[in-house]
C-alpha atoms as a PDB file:
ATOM      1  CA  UNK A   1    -122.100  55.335 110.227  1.00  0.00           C
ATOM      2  CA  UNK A   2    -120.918  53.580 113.633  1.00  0.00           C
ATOM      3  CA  UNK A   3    -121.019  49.520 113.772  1.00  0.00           C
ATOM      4  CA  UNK A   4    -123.779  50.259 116.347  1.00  0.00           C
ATOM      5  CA  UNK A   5    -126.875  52.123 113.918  1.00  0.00           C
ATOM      6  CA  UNK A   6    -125.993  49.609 111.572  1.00  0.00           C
ATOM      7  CA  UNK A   7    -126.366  46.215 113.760  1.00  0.00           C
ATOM      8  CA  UNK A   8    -129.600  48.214 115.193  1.00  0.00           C
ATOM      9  CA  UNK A   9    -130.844  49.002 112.004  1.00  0.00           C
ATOM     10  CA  UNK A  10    -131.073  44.988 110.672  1.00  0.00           C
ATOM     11  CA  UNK A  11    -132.689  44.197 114.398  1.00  0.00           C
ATOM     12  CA  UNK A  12    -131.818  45.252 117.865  1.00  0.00           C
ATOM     13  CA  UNK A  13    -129.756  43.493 119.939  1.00  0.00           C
ATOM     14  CA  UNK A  14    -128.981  43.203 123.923  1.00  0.00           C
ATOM     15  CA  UNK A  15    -126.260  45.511 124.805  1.00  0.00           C
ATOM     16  CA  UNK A  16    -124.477  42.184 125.983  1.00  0.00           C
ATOM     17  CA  UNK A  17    -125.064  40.537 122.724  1.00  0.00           C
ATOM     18  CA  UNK A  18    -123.829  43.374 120.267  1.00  0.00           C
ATOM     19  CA  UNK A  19    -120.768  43.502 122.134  1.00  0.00           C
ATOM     20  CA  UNK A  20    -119.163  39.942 121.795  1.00  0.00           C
ATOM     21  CA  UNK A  21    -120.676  40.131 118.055  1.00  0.00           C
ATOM     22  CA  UNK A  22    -118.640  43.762 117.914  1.00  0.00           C
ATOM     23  CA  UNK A  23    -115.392  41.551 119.175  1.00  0.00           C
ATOM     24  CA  UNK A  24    -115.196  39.881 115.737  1.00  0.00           C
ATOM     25  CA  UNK A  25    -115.838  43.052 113.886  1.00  0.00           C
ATOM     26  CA  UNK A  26    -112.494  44.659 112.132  1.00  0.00           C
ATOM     27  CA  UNK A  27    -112.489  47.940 110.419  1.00  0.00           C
ATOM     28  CA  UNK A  28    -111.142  47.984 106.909  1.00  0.00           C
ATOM     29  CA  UNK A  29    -110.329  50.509 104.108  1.00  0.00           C
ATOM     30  CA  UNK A  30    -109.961  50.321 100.584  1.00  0.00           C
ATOM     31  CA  UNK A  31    -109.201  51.959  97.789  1.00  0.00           C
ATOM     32  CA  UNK A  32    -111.646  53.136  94.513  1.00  0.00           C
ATOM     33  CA  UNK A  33    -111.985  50.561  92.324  1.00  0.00           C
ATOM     34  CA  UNK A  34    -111.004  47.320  94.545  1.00  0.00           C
ATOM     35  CA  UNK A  35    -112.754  44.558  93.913  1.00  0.00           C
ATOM     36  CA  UNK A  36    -114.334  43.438  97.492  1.00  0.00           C
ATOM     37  CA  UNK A  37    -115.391  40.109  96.255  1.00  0.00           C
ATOM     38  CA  UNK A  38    -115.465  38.183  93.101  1.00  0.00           C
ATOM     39  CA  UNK A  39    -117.201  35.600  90.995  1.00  0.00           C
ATOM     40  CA  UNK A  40    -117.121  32.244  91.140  1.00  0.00           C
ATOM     41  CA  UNK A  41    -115.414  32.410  94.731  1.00  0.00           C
ATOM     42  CA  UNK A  42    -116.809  31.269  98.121  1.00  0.00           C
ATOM     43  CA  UNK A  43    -116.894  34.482 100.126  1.00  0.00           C
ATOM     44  CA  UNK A  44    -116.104  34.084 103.621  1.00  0.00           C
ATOM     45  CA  UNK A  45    -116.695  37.430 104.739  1.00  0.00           C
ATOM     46  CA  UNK A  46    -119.147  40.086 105.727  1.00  0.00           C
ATOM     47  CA  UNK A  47    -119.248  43.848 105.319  1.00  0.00           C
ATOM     48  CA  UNK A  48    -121.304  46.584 106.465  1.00  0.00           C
ATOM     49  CA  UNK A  49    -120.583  50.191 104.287  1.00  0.00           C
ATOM     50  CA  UNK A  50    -119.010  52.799 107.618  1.00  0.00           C
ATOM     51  CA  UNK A  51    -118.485  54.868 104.451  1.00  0.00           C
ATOM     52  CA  UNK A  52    -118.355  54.831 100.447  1.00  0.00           C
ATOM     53  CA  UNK A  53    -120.177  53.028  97.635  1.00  0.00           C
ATOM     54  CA  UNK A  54    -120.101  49.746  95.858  1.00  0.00           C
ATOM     55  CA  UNK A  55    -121.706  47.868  92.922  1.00  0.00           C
ATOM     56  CA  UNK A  56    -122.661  44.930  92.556  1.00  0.00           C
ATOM     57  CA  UNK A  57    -122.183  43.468  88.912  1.00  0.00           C
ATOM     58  CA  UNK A  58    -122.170  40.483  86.632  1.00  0.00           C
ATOM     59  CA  UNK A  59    -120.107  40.272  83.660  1.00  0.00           C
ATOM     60  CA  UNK A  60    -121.980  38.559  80.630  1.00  0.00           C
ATOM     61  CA  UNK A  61    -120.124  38.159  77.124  1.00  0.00           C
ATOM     62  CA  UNK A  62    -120.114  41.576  76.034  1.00  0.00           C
ATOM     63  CA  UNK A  63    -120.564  43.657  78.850  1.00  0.00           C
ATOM     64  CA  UNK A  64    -121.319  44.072  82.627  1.00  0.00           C
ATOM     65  CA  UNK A  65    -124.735  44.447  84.128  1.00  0.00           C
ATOM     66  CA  UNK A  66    -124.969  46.341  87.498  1.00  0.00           C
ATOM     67  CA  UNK A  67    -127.665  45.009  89.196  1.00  0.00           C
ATOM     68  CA  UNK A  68    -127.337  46.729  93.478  1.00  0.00           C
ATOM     69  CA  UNK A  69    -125.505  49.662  94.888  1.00  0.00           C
ATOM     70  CA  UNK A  70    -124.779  49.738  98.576  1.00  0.00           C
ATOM     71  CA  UNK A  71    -124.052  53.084 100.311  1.00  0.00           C
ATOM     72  CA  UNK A  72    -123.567  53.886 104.138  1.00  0.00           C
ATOM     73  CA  UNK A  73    -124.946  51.555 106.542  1.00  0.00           C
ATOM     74  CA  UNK A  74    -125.583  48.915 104.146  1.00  0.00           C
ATOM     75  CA  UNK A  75    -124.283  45.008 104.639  1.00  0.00           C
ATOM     76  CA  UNK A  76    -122.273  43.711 101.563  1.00  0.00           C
ATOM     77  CA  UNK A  77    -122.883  39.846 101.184  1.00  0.00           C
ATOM     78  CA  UNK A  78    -122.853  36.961  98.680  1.00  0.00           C
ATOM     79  CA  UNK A  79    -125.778  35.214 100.410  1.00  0.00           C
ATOM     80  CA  UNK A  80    -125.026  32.004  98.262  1.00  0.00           C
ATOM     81  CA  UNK A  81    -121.690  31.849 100.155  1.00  0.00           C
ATOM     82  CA  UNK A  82    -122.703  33.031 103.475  1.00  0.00           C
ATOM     83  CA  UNK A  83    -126.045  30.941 103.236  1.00  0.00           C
ATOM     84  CA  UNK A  84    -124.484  27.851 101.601  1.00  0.00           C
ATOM     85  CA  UNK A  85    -120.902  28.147 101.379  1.00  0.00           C
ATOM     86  CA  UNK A  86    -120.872  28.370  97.502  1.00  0.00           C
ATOM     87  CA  UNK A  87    -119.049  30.683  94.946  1.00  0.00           C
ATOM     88  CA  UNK A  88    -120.614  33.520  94.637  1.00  0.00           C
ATOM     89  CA  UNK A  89    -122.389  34.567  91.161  1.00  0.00           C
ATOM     90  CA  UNK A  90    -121.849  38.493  91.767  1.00  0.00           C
ATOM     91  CA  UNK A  91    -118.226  40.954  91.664  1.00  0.00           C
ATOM     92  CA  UNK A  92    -118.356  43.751  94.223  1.00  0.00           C
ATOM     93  CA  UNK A  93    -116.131  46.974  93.002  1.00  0.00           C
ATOM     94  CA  UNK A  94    -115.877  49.560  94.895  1.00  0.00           C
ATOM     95  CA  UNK A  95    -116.595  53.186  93.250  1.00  0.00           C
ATOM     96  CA  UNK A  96    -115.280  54.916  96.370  1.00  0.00           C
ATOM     97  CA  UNK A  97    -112.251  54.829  98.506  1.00  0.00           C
ATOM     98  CA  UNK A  98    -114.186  53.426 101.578  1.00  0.00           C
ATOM     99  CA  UNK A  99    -114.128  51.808 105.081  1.00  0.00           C
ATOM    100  CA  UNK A 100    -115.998  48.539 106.101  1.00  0.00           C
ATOM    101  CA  UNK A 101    -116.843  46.534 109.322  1.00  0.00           C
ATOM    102  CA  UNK A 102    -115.726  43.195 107.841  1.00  0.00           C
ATOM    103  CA  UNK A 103    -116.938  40.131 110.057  1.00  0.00           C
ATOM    104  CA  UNK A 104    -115.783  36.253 109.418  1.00  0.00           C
ATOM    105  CA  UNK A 105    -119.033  34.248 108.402  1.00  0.00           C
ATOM    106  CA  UNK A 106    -117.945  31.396 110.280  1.00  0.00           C
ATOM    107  CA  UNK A 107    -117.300  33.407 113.294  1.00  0.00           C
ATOM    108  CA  UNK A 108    -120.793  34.635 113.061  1.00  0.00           C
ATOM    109  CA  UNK A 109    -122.291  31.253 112.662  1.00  0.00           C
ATOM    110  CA  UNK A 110    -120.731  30.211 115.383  1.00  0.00           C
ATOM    111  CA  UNK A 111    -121.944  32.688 118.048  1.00  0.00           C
ATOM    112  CA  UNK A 112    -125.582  32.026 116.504  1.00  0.00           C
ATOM    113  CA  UNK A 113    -125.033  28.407 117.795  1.00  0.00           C
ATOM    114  CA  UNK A 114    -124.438  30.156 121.449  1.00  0.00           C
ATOM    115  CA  UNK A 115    -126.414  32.722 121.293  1.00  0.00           C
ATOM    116  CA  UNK A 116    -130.268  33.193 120.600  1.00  0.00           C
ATOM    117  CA  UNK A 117    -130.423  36.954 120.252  1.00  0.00           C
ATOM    118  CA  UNK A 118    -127.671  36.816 117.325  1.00  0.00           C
ATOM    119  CA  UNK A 119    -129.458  33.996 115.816  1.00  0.00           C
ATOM    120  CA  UNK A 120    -132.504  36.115 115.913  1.00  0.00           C
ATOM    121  CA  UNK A 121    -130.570  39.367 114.599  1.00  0.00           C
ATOM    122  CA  UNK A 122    -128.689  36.985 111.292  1.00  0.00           C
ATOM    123  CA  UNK A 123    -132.842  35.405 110.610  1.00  0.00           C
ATOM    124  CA  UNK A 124    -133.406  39.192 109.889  1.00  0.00           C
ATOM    125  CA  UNK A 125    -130.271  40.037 108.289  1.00  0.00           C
ATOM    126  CA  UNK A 126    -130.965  36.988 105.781  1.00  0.00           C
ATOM    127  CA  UNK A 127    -135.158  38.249 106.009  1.00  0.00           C
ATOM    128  CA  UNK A 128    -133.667  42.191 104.941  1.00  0.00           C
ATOM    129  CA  UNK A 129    -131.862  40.981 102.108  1.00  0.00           C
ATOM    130  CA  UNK A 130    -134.689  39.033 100.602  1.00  0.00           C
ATOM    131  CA  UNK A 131    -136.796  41.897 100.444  1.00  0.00           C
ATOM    132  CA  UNK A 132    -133.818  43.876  99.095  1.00  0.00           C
ATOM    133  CA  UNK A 133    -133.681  40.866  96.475  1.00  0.00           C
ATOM    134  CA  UNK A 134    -137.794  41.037  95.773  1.00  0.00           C
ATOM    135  CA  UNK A 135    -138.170  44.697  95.509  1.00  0.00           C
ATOM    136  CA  UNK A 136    -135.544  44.866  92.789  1.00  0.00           C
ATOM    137  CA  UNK A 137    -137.231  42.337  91.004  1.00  0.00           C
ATOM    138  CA  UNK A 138    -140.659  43.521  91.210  1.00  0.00           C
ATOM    139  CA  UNK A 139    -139.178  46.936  89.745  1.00  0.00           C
ATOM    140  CA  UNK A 140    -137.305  45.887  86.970  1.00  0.00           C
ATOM    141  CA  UNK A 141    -140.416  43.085  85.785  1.00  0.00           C
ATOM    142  CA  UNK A 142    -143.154  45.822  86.451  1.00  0.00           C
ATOM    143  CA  UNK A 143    -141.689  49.147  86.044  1.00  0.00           C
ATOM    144  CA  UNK A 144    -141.029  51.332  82.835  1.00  0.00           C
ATOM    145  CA  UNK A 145    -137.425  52.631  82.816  1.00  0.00           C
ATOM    146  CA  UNK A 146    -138.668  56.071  83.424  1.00  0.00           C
ATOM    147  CA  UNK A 147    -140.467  55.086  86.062  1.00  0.00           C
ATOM    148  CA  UNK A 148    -137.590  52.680  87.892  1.00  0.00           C
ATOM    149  CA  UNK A 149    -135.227  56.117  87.102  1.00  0.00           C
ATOM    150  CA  UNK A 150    -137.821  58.166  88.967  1.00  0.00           C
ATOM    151  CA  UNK A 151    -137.765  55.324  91.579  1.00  0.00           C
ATOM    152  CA  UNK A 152    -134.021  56.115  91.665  1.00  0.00           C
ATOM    153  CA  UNK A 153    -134.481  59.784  92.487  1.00  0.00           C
ATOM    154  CA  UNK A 154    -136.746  59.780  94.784  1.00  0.00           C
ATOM    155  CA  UNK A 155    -135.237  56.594  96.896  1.00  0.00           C
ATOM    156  CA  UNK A 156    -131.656  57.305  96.452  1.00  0.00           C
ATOM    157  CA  UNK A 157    -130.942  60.430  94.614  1.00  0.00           C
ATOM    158  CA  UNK A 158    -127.247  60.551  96.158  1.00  0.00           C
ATOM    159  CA  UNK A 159    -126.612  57.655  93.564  1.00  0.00           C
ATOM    160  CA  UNK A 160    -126.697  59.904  90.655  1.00  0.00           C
ATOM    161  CA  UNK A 161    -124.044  62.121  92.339  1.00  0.00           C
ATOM    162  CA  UNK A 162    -121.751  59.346  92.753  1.00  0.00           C
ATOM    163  CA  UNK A 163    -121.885  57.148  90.328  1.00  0.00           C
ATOM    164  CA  UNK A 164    -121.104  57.025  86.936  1.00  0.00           C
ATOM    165  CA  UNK A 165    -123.944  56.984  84.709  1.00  0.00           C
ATOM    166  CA  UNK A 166    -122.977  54.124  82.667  1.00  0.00           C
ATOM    167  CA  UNK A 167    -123.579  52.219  85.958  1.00  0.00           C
ATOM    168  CA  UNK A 168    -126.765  54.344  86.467  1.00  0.00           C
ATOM    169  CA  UNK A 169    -128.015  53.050  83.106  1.00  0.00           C
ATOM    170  CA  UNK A 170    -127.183  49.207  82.972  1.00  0.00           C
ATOM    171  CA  UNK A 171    -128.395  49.128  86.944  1.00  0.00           C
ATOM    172  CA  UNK A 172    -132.040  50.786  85.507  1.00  0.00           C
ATOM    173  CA  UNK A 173    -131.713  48.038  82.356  1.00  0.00           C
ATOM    174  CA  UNK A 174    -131.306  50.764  79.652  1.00  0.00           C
ATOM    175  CA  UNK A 175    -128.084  51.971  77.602  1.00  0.00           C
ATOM    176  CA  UNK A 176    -126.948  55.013  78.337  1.00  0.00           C
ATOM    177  CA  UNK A 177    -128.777  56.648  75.413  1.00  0.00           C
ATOM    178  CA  UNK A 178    -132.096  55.999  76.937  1.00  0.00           C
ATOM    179  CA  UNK A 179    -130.854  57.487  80.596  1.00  0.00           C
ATOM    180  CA  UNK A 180    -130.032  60.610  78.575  1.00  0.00           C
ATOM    181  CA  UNK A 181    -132.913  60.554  76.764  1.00  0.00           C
ATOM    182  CA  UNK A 182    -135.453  59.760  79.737  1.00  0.00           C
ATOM    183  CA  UNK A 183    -133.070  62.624  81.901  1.00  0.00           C
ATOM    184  CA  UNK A 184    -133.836  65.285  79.342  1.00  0.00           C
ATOM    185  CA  UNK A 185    -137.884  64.548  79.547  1.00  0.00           C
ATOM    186  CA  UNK A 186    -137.671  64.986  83.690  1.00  0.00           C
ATOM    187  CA  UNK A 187    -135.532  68.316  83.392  1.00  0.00           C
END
């Protein structure tokens, strides 16, 4: 996925606009299983998926609890430390060898003091992952687990291709017993 679709995608910007944001843009790559950001650390950094798959976990005493997956075209954020400049509560692995658009938060809070269309286009960056954040709530309080796994399939069936279902089961809040279980009654 080009920088372009996915700037476009969170709001569209003037050609003029996109490209001094683009001037702060690097590509990266990484390899499976790098940990893109970590807990308890201040983040200073933005990425947007070009291509691969990350989770988005929290380690508790006993085990870890995936709670977001972010695929192609998708921005990869600790919003505590790009909103407030805090540690971050969440560990981003990577589950892919993949390539990013990495961008400097405080480069990008500095063109929103210059410039009102970038200001505009990081309001609804900050706006899309809210309802990111709300919609995963509202499915794991309201939702049986067969119906958030259905939710899965129909919303991002690619998931169950790449991931492994260990993560597929502690992201739906079930063990893996229940994913096999609730698998066999949909096949």
């Amino acid at each position: 996925m080009t920088i372009d679709n996915i700037l476009d995608n969170i709001y569209t910007l003037p050609q003029s606009d996109k490209e001094v944001l683009k001037n702060y843009i690097l590509e990266v790559n990484y390899p499976k299983g790098h940990l893109l950001m970590q807990a308890n650390k201040v983040e200073n950094n933005i990425y947007f998926i070009k291509k691969g798959i990350v989770r988005a976990y929290k380690e508790t005493i006993d085990h870890e609890v995936t709670f977001w997956f972010g695929t192609e075209g998708d921005p990869v954020v600790s919003m505590k430390s790009y909103i407030r400049g805090q540690r971050g509560y969440e560990t981003i692995e990577l589950l892919e060898k993949s390539t990013f658009y990495k961008l400097r938060t405080h480069r990008l809070q500095e063109l929103f003091q210059t410039h009102i269309h970038l200001a505009n286009w990081g309001r609804k960056f900050a706006e899309y992952s809210l309802i990111k954040a709300e919609e995963r709530l509202i499915t794991l309080q309201f939702k049986t687990a067969l119906e958030r796994y259905q939710s899965l399939l129909k919303n991002q069936p690619n998931l169950l291709q790449r991931v492994p279902l260990k993560h597929i089961a502690s992201y739906l809040g079930i063990t893996q017993v229940s994913l096999s279980r609730i698998r066999g009654q949909i096949e």
